[in-house]
Structures are given as C-alpha cells and as structure tokens.
Protein backbone atom coordinates (compact mmCIF):
# COMPACT_ATOMS: atom_id res chain seq x y z
CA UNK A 1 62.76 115.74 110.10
CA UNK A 2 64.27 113.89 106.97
CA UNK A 3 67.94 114.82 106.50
CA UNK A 4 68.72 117.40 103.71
CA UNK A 5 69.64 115.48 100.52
CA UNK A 6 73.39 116.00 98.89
CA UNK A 7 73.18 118.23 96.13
CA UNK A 8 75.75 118.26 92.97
CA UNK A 9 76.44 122.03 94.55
CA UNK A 10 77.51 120.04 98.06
CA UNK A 11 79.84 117.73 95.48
CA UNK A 12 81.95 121.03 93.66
CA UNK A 13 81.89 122.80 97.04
CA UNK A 14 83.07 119.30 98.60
CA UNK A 15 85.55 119.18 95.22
CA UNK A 16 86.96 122.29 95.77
CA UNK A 17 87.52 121.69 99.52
CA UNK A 18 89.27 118.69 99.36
CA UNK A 19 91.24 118.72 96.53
CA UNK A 20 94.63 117.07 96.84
CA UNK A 21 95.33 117.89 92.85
CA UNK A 22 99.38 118.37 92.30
CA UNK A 23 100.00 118.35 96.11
CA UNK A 24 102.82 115.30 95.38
CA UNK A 25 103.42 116.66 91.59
CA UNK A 26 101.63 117.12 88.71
CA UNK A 27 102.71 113.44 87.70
CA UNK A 28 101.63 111.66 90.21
CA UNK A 29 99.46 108.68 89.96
CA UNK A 30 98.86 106.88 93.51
CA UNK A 31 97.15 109.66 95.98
CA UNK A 32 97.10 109.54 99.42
CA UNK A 33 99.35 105.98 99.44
CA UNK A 34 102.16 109.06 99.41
CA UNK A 35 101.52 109.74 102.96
CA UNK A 36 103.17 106.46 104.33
CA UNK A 37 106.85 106.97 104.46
CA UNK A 38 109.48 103.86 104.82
CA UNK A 39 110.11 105.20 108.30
CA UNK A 40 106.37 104.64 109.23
CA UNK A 41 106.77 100.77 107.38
CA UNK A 42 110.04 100.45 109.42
CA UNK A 43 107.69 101.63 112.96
CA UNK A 44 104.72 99.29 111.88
CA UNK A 45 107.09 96.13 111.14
CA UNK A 46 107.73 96.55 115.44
CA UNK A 47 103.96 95.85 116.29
CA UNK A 48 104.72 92.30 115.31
CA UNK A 49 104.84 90.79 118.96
CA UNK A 50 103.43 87.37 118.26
CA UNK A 51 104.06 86.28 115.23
CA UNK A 52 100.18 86.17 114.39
CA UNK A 53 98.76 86.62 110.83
CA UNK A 54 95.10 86.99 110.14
CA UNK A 55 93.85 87.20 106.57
CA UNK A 56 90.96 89.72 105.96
CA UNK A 57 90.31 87.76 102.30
CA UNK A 58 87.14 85.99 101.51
CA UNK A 59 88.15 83.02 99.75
CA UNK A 60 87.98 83.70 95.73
CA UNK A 61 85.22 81.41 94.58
CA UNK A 62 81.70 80.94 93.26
CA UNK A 63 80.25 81.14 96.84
CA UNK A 64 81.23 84.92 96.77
CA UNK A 65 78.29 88.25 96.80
CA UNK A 66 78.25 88.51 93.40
CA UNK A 67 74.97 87.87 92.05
CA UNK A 68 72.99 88.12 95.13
CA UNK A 69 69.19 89.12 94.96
CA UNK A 70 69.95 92.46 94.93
CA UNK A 71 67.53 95.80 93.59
CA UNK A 72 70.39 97.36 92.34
CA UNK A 73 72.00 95.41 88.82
CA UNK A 74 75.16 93.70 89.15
CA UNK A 75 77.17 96.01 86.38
CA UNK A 76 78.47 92.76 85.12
CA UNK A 77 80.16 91.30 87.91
CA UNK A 78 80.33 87.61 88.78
CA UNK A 79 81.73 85.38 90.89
CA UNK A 80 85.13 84.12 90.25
CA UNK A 81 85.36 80.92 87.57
CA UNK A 82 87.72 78.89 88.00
CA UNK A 83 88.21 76.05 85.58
CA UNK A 84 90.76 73.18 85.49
CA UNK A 85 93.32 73.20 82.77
CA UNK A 86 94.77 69.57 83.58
CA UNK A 87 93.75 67.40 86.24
CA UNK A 88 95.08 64.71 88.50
CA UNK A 89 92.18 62.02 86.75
CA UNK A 90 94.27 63.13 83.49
CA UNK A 91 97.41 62.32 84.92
CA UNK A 92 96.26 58.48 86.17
CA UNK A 93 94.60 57.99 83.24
CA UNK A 94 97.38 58.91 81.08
CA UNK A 95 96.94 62.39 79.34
CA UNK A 96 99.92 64.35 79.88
CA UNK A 97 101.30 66.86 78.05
CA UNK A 98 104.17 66.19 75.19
CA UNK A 99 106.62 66.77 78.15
CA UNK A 100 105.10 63.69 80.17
CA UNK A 101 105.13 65.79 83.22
CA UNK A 102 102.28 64.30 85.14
CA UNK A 103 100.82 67.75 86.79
CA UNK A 104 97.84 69.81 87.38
CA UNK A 105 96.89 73.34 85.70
CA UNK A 106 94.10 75.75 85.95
CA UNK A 107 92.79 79.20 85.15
CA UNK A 108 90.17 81.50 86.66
CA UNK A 109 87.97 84.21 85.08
CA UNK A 110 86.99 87.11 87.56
CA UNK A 111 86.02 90.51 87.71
CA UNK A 112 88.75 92.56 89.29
CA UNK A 113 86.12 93.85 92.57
CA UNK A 114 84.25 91.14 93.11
CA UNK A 115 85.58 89.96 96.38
CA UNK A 116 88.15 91.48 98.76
CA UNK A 117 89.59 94.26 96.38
CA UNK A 118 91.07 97.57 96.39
CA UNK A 119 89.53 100.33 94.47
CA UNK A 120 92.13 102.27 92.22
CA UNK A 121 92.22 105.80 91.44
CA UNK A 122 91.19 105.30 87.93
CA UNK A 123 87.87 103.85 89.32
CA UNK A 124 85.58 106.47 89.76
CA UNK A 125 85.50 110.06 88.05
CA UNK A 126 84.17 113.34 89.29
CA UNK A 127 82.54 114.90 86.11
CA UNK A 128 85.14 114.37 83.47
CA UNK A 129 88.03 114.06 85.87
CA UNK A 130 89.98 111.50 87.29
CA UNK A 131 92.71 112.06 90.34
CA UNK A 132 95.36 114.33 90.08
CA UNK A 133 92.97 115.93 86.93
CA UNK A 134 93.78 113.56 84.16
CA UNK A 135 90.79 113.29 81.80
CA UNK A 136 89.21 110.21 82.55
CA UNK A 137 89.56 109.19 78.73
CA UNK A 138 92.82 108.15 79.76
CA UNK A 139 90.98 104.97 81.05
CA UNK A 140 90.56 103.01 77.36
CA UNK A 141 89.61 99.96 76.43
CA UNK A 142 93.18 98.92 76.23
CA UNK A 143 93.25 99.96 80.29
CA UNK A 144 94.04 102.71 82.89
CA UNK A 145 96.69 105.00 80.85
CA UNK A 146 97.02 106.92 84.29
CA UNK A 147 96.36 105.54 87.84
CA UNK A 148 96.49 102.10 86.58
CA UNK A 149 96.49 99.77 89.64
CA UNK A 150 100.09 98.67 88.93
CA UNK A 151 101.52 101.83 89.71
CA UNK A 152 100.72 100.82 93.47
CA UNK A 153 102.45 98.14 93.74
CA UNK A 154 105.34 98.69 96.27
CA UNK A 155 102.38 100.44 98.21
CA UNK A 156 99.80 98.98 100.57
CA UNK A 157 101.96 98.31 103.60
CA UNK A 158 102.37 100.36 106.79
CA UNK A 159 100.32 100.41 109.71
CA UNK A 160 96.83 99.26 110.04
CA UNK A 161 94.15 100.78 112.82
CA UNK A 162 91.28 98.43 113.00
CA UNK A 163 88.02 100.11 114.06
CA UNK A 164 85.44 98.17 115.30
CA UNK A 165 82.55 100.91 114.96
CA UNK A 166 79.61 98.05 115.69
CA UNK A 167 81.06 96.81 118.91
CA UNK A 168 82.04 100.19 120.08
CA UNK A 169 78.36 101.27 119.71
CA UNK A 170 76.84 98.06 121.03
CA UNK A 171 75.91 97.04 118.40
CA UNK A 172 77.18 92.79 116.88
CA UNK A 173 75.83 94.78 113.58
CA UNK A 174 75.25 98.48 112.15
CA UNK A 175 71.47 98.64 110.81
CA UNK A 176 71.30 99.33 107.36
CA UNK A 177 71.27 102.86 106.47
CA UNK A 178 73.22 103.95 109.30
CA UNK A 179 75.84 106.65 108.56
CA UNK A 180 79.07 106.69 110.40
CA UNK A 181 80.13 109.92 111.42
CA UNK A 182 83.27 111.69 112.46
CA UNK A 183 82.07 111.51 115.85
CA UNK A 184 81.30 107.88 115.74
CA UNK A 185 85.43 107.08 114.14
CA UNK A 186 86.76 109.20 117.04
CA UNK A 187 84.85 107.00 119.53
CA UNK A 188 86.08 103.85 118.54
CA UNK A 189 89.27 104.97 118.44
CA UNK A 190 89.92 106.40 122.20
CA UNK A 191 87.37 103.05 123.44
CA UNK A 192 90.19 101.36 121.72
CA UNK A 193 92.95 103.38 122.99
CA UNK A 194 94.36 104.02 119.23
CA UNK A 195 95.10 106.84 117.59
CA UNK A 196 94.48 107.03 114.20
CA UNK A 197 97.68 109.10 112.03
CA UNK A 198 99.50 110.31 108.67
CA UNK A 199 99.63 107.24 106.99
CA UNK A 200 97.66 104.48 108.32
CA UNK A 201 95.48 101.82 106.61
CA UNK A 202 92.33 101.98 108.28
CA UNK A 203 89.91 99.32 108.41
CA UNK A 204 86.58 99.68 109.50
CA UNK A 205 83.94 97.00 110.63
CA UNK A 206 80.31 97.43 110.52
CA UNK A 207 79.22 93.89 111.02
CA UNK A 208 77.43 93.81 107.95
CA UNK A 209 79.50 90.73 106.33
CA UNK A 210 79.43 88.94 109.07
CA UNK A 211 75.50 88.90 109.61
CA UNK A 212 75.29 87.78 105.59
CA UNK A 213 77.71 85.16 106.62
CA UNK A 214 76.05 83.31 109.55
CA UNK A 215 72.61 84.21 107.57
CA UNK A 216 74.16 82.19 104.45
CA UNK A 217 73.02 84.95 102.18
CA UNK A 218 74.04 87.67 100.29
CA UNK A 219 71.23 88.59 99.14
CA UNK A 220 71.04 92.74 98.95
CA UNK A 221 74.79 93.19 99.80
CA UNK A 222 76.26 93.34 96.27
CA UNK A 223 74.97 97.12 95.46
CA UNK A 224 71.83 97.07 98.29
CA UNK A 225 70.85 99.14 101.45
CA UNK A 226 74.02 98.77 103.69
CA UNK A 227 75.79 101.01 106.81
CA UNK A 228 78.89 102.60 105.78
CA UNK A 229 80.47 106.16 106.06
CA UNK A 230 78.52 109.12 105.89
CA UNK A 231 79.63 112.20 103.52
CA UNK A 232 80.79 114.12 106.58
CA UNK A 233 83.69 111.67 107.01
CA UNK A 234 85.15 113.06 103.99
CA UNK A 235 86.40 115.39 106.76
CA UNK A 236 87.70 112.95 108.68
CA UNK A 237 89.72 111.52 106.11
CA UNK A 238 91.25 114.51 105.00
CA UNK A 239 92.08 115.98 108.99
CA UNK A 240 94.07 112.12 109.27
CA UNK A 241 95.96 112.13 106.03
CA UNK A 242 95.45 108.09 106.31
CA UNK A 243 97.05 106.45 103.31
CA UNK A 244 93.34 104.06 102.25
CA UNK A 245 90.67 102.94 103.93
CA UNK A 246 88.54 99.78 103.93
CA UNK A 247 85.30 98.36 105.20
CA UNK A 248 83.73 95.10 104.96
CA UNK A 249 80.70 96.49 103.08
CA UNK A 250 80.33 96.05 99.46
CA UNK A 251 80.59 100.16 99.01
CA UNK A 252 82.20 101.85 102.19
CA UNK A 253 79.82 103.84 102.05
CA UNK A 254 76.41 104.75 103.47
CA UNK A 255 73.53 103.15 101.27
CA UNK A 256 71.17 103.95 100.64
CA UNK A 257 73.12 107.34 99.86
CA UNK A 258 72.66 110.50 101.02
CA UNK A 259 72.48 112.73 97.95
CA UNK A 260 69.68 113.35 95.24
CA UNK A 261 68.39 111.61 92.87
CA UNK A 262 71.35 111.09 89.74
CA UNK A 263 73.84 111.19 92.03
CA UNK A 264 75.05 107.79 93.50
CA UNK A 265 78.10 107.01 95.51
CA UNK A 266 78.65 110.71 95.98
CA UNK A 267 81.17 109.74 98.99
CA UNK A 268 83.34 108.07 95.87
CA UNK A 269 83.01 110.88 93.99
CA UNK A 270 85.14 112.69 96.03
CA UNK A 271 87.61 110.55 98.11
CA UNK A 272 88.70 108.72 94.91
CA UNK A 273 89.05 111.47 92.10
CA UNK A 274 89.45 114.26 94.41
CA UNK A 275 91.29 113.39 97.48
CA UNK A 276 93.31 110.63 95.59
CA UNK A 277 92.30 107.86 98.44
CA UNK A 278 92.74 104.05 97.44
CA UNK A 279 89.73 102.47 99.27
CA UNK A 280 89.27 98.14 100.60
CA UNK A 281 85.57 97.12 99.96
CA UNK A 282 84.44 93.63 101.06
CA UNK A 283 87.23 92.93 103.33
CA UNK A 284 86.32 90.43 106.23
CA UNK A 285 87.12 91.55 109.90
CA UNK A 286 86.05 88.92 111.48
CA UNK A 287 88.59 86.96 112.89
CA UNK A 288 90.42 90.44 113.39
CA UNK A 289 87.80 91.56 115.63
CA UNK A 290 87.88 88.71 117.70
CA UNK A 291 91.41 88.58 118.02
CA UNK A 292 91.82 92.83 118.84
CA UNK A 293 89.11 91.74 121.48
CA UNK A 294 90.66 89.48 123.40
CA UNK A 295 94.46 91.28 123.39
CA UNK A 296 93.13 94.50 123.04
CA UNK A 297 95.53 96.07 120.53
CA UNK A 298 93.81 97.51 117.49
CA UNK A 299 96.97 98.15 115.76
CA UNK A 300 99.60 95.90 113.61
CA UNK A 301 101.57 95.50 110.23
CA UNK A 302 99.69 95.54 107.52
CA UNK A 303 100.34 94.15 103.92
CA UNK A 304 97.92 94.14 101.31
CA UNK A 305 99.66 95.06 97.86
CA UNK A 306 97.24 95.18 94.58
CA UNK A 307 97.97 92.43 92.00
CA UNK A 308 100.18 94.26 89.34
CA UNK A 309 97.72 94.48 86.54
CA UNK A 310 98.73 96.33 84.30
CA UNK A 311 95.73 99.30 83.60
CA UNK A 312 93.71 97.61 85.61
CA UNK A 313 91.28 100.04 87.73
CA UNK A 314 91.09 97.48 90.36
CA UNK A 315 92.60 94.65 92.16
CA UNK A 316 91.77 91.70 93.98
CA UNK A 317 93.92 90.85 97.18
CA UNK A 318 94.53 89.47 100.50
CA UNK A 319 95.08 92.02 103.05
CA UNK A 320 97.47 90.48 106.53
CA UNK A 321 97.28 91.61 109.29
CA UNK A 322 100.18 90.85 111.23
CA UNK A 323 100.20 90.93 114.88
C-alpha cells in the first residue's frame, strides 16, 4: 500500500509544531547555530587525538554536478568558472602590470550552492515567511536584509557526529527513494557507539556521491531521484537540538518527495524557515567514512564557517574534520 502523500495541512500542522520563532529573541537571525555554546567548541577542540584533517569539499571546478542530465531544471546553476586574470606565459613573455610585478591573478564566477555549500536561513520560505517570521521580502535583489549568510560567520564549529546510515544498513549505497527515518539515525548512532546532542553538526552519508563518483556521472543528482531524510526526521531534529545538518546528497532530503503534487522540498519548508536549521548539501564523506571505519570514532572537531557574503542566502565552503 502506497504511502499517504504530505499534504499542505501536514506542513501548518508540522509549522505549528516545530516552530522555534523568538525562542533566542525576536532579533535573531542564525537559528539553531544558537545551540552550540563556546563550552561545547572548548569540549570538541579535545577530540583532536591525531592531528588528522579530512576535508569533506569537492574541489570547486567545472567537473562539479551542476548541469548533469537531470529531469528536474537546473534553476540557473552552473559549475564554477574560473578564468585567469594574468598568467605565468604573460609574465615570460613580458606583460606585466605598470608595477612590473611579474605575478599571476584570477577570478571565478559561481553560484553560491553549487558544490559543497551551506544553505542559509534566508533560503527557503514557508508561505510568505522566512525564519524567525521576517517577511521573506526582506530577501531583495540587493541581498538577504535578514538571515544573510554573513551573520554566521563566527558559527559552524563545534562537534561533528558522522553517521554512516548506508554502512550501518548494509548497504555501500542507499537506493534512490529511500527515506531515512528516526529509527534508521538512532541505529547508526548506538552501531557507532555515538550519541548524538545539543549542538552537534551532524553529517550524514548515504553513499549516493560516492556511487556518481566511481560511475563518473552526475547525471540525475543535481535536482533527481535521490535517498535522503524522510519528513518524520523533522522530529528527530527537533528532540536533538543539533546546531545543522548535512548530507552528501544534492537536497538532504528524500526525492522523490513525499508530499503532493505543488509541494516540493516540503522537508525544507520546515527545518529552514521554521525550525531555523542551517543545512550542508553535497558534502563528500568519503574519506571520512573510511577513516571512522578503521579507528572507529565517529566524532571530532569540526570547522566549516560560511564565506562572509554579505546577503548572500548561501555559501560555498570546506567543512574539516579534525580528528
């Protein structure tokens, strides 16, 4: 029997549920990054044991997912472009600047998600909303008035909890379509011997980038079918009081979705807006997962601030984790 499909009466009742509106202040502009305090950065700094860091960036470049055969259209996104201001060949063959300083420059043109990048709060709106209730036309074309990305910048470090969902389920790779439950978190977690608290970054793998990596192909990951979290997780979330989570699907979560027709992304609609959460999308796990394997600790430091952009609604970076 085919699951019941979200309605937009499951989104207010989920709204109303979940709302973290005013809890830190009518003011505030950053969400759930409030629940990591400097004591939990000072605990997290003493998982560093070895000295190890592992980048969970895919390199910025025109080999990235965007525009990928995909059924679903790209919303403008591209790969970054990165063009060469001044070049070495200049330099030996004599073009230099008035200064004579024989150097090299470039540039690079890129949508703000189109690799490894966190999702701000002035992202996604529910209705006419964004978090903490400003009216989303506080996002103009001259930027994010509220919730801009920038206002996050001392943020995204504390604790990370990696969650290897795939491997704990057998699987080297989720199927497509397959929604992570509450259940399913909570079973990674005690195979792993973690527990997951008030303000962690939590970073899930479903083995989804990993498969389009070996396959040399992204075709249907930018905006296609893909594993990720269910709605129910929403729950989840809100019972851990985890300062952001990310995934190393293009979405987080469950595609295709579980709602009706008209209503897509309905998981975003509600952790973003709502509940205030700062979300990772295409983050890559795999070298993480291979190295919580073999030690067996699934927890570490973990620094990934947002480029300071001002007004921007989302930001490229390159997570650490630091074992």
């Amino acid at each position: 029997m085919a699951a019941r499909k979200l309605t937009r009466q499951d989104l207010r009742d989920a709204a109303e549920k979940y709302k973290n509106w005013g809890k830190w202040g009518k003011n505030d502009e950053i969400g759930t990054l409030n629940f990591t305090t400097p004591e939990d950065i000072v605990a997290a700094a003493q998982l560093v044991k070895k000295g190890k860091v592992i980048s969970l960036a895919l390199n910025f470049d025109q080999f990235g997912p965007q525009g990928a055969k995909s059924k679903y259209p790209s919303l403008g996104r591209i790969n970054p472009l990165h063009v060469m201001l001044r070049t070495g060949t200049d330099a030996y063959s004599g073009v230099l600047d008035h200064r004579g300083i024989r150097a090299a420059d470039d540039m690079v043109v890129m949508p703000l998600q189109c690799g490894t990048q966190w999702d701000g709060l002035g992202h996604v709106f529910y209705e006419n909303s964004m978090w903490n209730g400003y009216d989303c036309r506080e996002v103009t074309s001259f930027g994010a008035q509220k919730c801009g990305i920038e206002k996050t910048k001392n943020k995204m470090v504390g604790r990370g909890v990696f969650l290897d969902v795939a491997h704990a389920l057998g699987k080297e790779r989720l199927p497509d379509g397959y929604a992570i439950t509450c259940e399913d978190l909570d079973k990674t977690a005690k195979a792993q011997k973690v527990d997951v608290g008030r303000g962690d970054y939590v970073i899930v793998r479903t083995g989804q980038m990993e498969d389009c990596l070996a396959r040399e192909s992204w075709d249907g990951y930018p905006g296609g079918d893909a594993p990720g979290f269910s709605f129910e997780t929403i729950d989840w979330i809100a019972r851990k009081e985890i300062a952001a989570l990310a995934s190393d699907t293009w979405g987080c979560e469950v595609r295709p979705n579980e709602s009706e027709p008209g209503i897509n992304q309905p998981w975003h609609w509600i952790t973003i807006p709502i509940m205030g959460l700062t979300m990772g999308e295409i983050f890559y796990v795999g070298e993480l997962a291979k190295d919580c394997a073999e030690d067996r600790v699934y927890e570490f430091l973990f620094v990934a601030p947002a480029l300071p952009i001002t007004g921007a609604v989302g930001s490229p970076t390159n997570p650490l984790a630091i074992k």
